[in-house]
Protein backbone atom coordinates (compact mmCIF):
# COMPACT_ATOMS: atom_id res chain seq x y z
CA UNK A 1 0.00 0.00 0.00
CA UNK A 2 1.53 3.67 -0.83
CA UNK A 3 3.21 5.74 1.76
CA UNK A 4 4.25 8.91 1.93
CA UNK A 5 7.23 8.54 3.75
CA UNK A 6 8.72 5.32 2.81
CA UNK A 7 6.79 4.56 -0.91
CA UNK A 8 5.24 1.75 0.08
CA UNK A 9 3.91 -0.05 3.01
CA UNK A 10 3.28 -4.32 3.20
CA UNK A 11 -0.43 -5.59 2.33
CA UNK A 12 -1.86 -8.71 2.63
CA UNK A 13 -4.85 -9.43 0.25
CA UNK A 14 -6.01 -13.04 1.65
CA UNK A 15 -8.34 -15.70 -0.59
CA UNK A 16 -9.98 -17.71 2.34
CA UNK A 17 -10.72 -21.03 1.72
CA UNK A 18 -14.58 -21.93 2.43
CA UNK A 19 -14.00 -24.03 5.64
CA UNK A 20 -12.35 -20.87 6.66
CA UNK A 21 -14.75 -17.73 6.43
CA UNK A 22 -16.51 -18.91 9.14
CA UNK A 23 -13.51 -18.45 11.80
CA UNK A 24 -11.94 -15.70 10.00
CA UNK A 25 -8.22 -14.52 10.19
CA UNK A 26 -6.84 -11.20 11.94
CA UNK A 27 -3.92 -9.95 11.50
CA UNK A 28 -2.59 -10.72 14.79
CA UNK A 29 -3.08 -14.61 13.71
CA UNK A 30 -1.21 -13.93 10.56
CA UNK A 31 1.55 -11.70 12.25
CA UNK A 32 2.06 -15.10 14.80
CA UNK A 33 1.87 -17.51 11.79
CA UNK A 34 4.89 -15.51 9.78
CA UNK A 35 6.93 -15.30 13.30
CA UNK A 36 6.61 -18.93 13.46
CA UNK A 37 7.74 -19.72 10.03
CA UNK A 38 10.88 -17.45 10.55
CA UNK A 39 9.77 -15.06 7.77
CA UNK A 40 11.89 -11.09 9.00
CA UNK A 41 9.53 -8.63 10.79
CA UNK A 42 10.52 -6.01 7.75
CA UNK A 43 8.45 -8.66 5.38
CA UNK A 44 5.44 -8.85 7.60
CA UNK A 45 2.28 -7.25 6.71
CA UNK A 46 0.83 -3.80 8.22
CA UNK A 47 -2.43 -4.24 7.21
CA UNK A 48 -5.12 -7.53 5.92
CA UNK A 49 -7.85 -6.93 3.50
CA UNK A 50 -9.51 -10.52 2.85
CA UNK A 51 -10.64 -10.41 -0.66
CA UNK A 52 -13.54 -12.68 -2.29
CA UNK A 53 -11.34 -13.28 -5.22
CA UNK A 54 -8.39 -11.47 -6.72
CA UNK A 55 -8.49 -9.16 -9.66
CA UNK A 56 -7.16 -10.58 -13.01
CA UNK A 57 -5.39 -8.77 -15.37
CA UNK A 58 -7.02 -9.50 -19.57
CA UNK A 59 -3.50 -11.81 -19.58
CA UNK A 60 -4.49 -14.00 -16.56
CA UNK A 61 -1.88 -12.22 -14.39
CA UNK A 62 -2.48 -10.84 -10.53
CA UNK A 63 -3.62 -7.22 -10.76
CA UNK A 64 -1.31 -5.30 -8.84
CA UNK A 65 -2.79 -2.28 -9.77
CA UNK A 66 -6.15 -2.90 -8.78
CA UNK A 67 -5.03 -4.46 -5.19
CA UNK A 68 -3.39 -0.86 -4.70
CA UNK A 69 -6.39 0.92 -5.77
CA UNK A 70 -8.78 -0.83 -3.43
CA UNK A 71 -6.45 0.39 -0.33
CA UNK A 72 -6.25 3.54 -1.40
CA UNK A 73 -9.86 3.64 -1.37
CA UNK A 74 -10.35 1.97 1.35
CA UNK A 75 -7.87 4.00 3.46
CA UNK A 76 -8.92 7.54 1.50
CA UNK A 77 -5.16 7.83 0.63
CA UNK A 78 -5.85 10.64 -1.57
CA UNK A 79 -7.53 12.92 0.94
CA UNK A 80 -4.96 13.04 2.61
């Protein structure tokens, strides 16, 4: 996700699996999951938008783009 100071922040977009939207997943959970796998703090998300599917690009490729665009809006980047 864009930042002003450093360019860009870390943002999880998460695909649950069906058995799993009925528990959920915070970002406390997948903070404690990454610690456990030994992944560096630097790497580990700030924020977790679940998604209900991710946005394709015409070529069948992740939308990068798009994923930015929905935090901005959701975060009202550009107001600020």
């Amino acid at each position: 996700m864009p930042d002003k100071v450093y360019g860009e922040r870390v943002c999880a977009f998460v695909l649950l699996k069906p058995t799993a939207k009925a528990v959920g997943l915070t970002l406390s959970q997948l903070t404690e999951y990454l610690q456990e796998a030994g992944l560096a703090k630097f790497k580990w998300p700030e924020r977790l938008e679940i998604v209900p599917e991710f946005p394709m690009t015409a070529s069948g490729k992740l939308s990068k783009v798009l994923l930015r665009d929905r935090v901005i809006q959701t975060l009202d980047l550009d107001a600020k």
